[in-house]
C-alpha atoms as a PDB file:
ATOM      1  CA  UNK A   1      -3.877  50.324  18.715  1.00  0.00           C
ATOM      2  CA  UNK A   2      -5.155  47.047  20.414  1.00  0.00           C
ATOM      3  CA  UNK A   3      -4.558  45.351  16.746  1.00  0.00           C
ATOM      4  CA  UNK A   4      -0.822  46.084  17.201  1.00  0.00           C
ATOM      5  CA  UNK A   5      -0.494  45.010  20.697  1.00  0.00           C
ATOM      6  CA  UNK A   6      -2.198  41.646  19.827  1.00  0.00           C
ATOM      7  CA  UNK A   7       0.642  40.390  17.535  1.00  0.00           C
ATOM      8  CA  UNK A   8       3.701  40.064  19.516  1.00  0.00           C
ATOM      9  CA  UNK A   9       1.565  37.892  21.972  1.00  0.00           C
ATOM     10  CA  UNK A  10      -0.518  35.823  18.957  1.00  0.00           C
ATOM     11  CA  UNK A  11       3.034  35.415  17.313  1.00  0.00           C
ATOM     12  CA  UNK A  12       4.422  34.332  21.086  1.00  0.00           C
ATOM     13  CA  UNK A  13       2.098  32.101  21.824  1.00  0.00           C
ATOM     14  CA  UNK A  14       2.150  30.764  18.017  1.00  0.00           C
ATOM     15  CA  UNK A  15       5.772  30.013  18.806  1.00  0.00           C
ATOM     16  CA  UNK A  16       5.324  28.204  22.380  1.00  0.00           C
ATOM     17  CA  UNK A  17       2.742  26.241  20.422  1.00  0.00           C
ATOM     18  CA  UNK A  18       5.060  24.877  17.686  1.00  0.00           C
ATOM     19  CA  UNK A  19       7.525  24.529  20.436  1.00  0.00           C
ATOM     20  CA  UNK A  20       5.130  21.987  22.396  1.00  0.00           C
ATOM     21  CA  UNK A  21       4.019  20.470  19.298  1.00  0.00           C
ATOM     22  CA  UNK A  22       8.201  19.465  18.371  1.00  0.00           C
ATOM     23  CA  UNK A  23       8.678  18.386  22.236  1.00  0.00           C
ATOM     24  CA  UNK A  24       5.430  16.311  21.824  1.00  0.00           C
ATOM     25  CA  UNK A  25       7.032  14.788  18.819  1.00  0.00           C
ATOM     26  CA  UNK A  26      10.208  13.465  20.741  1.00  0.00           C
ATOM     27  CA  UNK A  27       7.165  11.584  23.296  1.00  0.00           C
ATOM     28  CA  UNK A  28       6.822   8.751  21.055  1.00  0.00           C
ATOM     29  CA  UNK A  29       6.426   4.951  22.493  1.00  0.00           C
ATOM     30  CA  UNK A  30       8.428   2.243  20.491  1.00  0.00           C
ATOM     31  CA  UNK A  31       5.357   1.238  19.904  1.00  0.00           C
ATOM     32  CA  UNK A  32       4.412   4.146  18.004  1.00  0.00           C
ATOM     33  CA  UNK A  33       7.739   4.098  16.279  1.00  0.00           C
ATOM     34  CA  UNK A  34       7.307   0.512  15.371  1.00  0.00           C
ATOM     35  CA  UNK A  35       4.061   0.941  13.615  1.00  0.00           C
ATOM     36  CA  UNK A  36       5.000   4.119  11.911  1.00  0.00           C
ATOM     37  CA  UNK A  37       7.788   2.047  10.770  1.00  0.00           C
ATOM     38  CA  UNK A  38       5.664  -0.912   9.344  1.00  0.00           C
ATOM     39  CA  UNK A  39       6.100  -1.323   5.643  1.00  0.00           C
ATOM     40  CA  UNK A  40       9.169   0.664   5.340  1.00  0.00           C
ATOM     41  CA  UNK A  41      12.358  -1.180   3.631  1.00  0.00           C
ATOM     42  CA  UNK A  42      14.012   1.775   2.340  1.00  0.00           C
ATOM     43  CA  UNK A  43      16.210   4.303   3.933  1.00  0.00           C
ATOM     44  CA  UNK A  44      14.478   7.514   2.001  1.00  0.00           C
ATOM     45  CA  UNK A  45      11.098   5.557   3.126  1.00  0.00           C
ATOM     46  CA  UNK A  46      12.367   5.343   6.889  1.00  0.00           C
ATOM     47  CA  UNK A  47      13.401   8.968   7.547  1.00  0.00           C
ATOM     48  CA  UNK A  48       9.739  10.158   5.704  1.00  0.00           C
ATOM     49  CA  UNK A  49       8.316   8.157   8.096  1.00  0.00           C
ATOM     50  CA  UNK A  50      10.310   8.294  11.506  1.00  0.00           C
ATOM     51  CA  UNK A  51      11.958  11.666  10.558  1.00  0.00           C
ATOM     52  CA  UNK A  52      15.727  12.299  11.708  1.00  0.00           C
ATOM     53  CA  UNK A  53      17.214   9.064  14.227  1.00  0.00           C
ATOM     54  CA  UNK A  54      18.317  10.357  17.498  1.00  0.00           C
ATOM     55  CA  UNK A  55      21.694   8.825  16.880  1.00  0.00           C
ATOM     56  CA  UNK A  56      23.671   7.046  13.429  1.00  0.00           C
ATOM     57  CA  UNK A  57      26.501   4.604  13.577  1.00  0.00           C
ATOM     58  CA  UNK A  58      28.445   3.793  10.619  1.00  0.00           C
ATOM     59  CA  UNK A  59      30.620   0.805   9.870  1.00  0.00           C
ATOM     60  CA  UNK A  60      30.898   0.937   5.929  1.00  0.00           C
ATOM     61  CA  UNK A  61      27.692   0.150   4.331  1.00  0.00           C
ATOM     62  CA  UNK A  62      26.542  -0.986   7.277  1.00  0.00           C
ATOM     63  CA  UNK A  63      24.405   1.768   9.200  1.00  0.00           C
ATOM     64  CA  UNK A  64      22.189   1.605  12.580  1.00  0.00           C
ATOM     65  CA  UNK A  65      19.791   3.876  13.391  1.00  0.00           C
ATOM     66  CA  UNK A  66      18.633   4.802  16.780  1.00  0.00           C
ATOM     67  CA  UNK A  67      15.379   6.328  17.364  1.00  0.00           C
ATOM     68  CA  UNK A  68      14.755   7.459  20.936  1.00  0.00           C
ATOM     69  CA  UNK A  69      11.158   6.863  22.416  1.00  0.00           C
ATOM     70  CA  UNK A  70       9.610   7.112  25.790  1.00  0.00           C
ATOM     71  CA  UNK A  71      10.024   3.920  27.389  1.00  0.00           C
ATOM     72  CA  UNK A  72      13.443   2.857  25.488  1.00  0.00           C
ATOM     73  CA  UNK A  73      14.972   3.201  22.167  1.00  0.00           C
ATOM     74  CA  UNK A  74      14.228   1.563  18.346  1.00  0.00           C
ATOM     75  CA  UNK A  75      16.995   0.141  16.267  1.00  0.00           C
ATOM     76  CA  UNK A  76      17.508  -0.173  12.410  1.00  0.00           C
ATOM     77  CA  UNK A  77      20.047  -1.497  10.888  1.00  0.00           C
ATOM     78  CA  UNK A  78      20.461  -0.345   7.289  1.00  0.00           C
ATOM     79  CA  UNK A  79      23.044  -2.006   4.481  1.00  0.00           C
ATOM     80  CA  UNK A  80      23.547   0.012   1.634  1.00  0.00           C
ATOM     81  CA  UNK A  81      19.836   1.434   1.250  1.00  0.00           C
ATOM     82  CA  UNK A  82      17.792  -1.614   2.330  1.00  0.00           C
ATOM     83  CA  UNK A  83      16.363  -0.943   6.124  1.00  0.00           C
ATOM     84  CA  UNK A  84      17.615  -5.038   6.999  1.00  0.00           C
ATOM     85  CA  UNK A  85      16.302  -5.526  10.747  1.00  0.00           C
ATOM     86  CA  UNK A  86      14.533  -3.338  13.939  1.00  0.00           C
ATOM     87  CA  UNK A  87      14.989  -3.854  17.663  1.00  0.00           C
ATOM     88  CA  UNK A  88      13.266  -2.162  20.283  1.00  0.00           C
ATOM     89  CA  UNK A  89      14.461  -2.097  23.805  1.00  0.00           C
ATOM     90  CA  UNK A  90      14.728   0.024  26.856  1.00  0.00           C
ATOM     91  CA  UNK A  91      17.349   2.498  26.851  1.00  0.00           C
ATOM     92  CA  UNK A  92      18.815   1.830  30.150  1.00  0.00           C
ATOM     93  CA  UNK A  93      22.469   0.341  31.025  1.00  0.00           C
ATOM     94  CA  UNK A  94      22.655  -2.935  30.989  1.00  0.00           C
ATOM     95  CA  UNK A  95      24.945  -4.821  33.719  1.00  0.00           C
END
């Protein structure tokens, strides 16, 4: 009887783990998104690395991907499947 009781709240708090764990993810630095990044010149090799960007433009062959992080925001601009250049800057408007 105790057995069954114990589930739903080992498979809730199971959940609410891998629910902090994924918010956890999204508290990277651009540091720490800059050095994940270091080696990569691919886009397959980017997105095993970095995982989804927060945000793609597209102009042609010309890509840029935005990955969100803590204090500001990493840039990578991609042509046809080569990752070309990275930025990193805050995220804030700029006047």
């Amino acid at each position: 009887m105790i057995a069954r009781l114990a589930r739903p709240v080992l498979g809730g708090a199971v959940l609410a783990l891998l629910a902090l764990g994924l918010l956890n993810g999204c508290g990277r630095s651009k540091e720490d998104i800059v050095q994940k990044a270091r080696g990569v010149s691919t886009r397959a090799e980017l997105e095993k690395a970095l995982g989804q960007p927060s945000d793609i433009a597209k102009l042609g062959p010309l890509e840029r991907w935005t990955y969100k992080a803590t204090n500001g925001e990493v840039v990578f601009v991609i042509v046809g499947d080569a990752v070309t250049l990275q930025a990193a800057g805050s995220s804030g408007d700029k006047k």
